[in-house]
Protein backbone atom coordinates (compact mmCIF):
# COMPACT_ATOMS: atom_id res chain seq x y z
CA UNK A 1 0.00 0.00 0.00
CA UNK A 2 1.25 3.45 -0.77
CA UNK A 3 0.67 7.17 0.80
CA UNK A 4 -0.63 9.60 -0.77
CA UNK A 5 0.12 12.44 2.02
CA UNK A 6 -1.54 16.21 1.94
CA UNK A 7 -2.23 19.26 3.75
CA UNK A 8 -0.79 20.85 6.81
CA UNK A 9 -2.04 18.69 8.93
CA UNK A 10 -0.48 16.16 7.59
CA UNK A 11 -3.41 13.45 6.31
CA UNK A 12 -2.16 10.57 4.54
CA UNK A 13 -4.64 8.20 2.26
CA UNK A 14 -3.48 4.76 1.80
CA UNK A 15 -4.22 2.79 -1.40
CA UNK A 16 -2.67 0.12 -3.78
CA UNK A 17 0.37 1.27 -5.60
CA UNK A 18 -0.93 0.95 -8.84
CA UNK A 19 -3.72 2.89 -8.35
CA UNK A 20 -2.06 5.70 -6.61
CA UNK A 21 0.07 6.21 -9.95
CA UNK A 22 -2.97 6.52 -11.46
CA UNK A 23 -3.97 9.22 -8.92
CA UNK A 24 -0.16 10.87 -8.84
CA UNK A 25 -0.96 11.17 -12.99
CA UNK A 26 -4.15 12.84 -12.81
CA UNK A 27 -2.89 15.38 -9.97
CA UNK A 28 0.03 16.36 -11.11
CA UNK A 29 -1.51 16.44 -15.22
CA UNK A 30 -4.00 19.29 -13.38
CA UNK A 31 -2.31 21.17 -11.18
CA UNK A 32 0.49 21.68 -14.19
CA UNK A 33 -2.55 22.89 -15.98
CA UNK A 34 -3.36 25.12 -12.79
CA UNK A 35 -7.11 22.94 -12.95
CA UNK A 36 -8.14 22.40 -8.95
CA UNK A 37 -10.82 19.80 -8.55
CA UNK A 38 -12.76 18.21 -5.82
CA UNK A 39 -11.09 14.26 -5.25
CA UNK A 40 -13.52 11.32 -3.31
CA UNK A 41 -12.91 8.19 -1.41
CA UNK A 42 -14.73 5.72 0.61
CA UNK A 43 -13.74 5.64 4.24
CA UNK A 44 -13.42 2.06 5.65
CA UNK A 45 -15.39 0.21 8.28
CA UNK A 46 -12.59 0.79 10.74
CA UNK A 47 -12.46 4.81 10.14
CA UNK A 48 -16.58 5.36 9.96
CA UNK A 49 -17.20 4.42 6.53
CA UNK A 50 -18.27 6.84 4.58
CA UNK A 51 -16.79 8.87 2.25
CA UNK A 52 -14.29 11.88 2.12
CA UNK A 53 -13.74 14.47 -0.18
CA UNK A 54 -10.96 16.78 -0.24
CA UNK A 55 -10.01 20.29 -2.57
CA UNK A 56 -6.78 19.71 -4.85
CA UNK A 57 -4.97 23.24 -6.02
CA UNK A 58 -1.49 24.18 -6.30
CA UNK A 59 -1.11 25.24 -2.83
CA UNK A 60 -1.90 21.89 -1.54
CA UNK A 61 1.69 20.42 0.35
CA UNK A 62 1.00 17.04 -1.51
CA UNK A 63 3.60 14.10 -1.71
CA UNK A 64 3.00 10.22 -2.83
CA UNK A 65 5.15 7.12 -0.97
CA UNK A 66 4.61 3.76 -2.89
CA UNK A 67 5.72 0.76 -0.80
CA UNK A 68 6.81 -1.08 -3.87
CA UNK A 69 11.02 0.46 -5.58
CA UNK A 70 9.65 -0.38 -9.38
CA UNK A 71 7.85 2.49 -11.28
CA UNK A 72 3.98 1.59 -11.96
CA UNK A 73 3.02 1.44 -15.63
CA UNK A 74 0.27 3.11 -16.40
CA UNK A 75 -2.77 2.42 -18.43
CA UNK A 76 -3.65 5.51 -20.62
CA UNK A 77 -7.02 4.03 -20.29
CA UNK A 78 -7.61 4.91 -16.71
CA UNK A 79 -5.75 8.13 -16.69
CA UNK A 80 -8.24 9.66 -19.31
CA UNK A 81 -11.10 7.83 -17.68
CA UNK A 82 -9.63 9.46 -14.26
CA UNK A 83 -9.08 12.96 -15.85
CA UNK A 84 -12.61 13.21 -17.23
CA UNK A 85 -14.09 12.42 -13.92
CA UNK A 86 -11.22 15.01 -12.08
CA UNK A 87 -13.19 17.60 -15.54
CA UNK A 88 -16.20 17.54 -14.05
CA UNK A 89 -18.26 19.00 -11.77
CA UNK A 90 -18.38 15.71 -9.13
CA UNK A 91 -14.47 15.72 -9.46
CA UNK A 92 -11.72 12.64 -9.05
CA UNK A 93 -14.33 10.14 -7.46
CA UNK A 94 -12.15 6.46 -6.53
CA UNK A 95 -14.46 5.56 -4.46
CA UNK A 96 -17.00 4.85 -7.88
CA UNK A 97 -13.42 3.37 -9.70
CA UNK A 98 -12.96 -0.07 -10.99
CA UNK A 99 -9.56 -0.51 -9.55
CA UNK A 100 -10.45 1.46 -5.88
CA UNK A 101 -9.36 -1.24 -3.09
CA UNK A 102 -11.95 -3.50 -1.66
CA UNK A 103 -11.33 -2.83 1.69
CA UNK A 104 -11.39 0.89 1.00
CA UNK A 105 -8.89 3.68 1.55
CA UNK A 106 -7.62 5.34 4.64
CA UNK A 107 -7.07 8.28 6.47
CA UNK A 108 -4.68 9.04 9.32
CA UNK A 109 -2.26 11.72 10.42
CA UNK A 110 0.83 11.28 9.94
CA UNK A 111 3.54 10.48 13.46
C-alpha cells in the first residue's frame, strides 16, 4: 500500500500502488494545468465508513510514498477515464473506480 500524504495537517490516504500512480498522474496532469478539482474516497469500516472528499490546487503540500522500488506502468485508459471524472463537476471520485481497493482507503495523520 502506498501514501498519498496532503495538507498541513499532515493526512495521509493509503491505497494500492498501482492505483495511486494513477492518482499521482491525474494530480500532477491538473495542477500543471493550474485545474483544482474536488477528489472522493470511501472511508473504511474501521475509520466510519463513509466517504471523504478533499479540494486539490497548487497550494496543496501534496507528496506520494509507494511501498513497492519499481515504477507503476500506467494504463492511458484509466488516466483519461480518471481525468474526465477530475473535468467535471463531481471531481476525481475512486471511491466509484474499478480498480479502488476492496477494503477501501484510509485516512490518518501522519507520526
Amino acid at each position: 500500500m502506498g501514501r498519498l500524504i496532503y495538507g498541513a495537517r499532515g493526512m495521509h490516504l493509503e491505497m494500492q500502488d498501482r492505483l495511486l500512480a494513477h492518482v499521482q498522474a491525474v494530480i500532477i496532469t491538473k495542477l500543471r494545468r493550474d485545474e483544482p478539482f474536488a477528489f472522493t474516497w470511501l472511508e473504511p469500516a474501521s475509520a466510519g465508513s463513509g466517504r471523504r472528499t478533499i479540494w486539490i490546487h497548487q497550494y496543496l503540500e501534496i507528496a506520494f510514498e509507494y511501498q513497492g522500488s519499481r515504477p507503476v506502468e500506467l494504463d492511458r485508459g484509466m488516466v483519461e477515464d480518471m481525468l474526465n471524472r477530475a473535468n467535471s463537476n463531481a471531481g476525481l471520485d475512486i471511491a466509484d473506480h474499478a480498480h479502488n481497493p476492496p477494503t477501501g482507503s484510509h485516512v490518518t495523520p501522519v507520526a
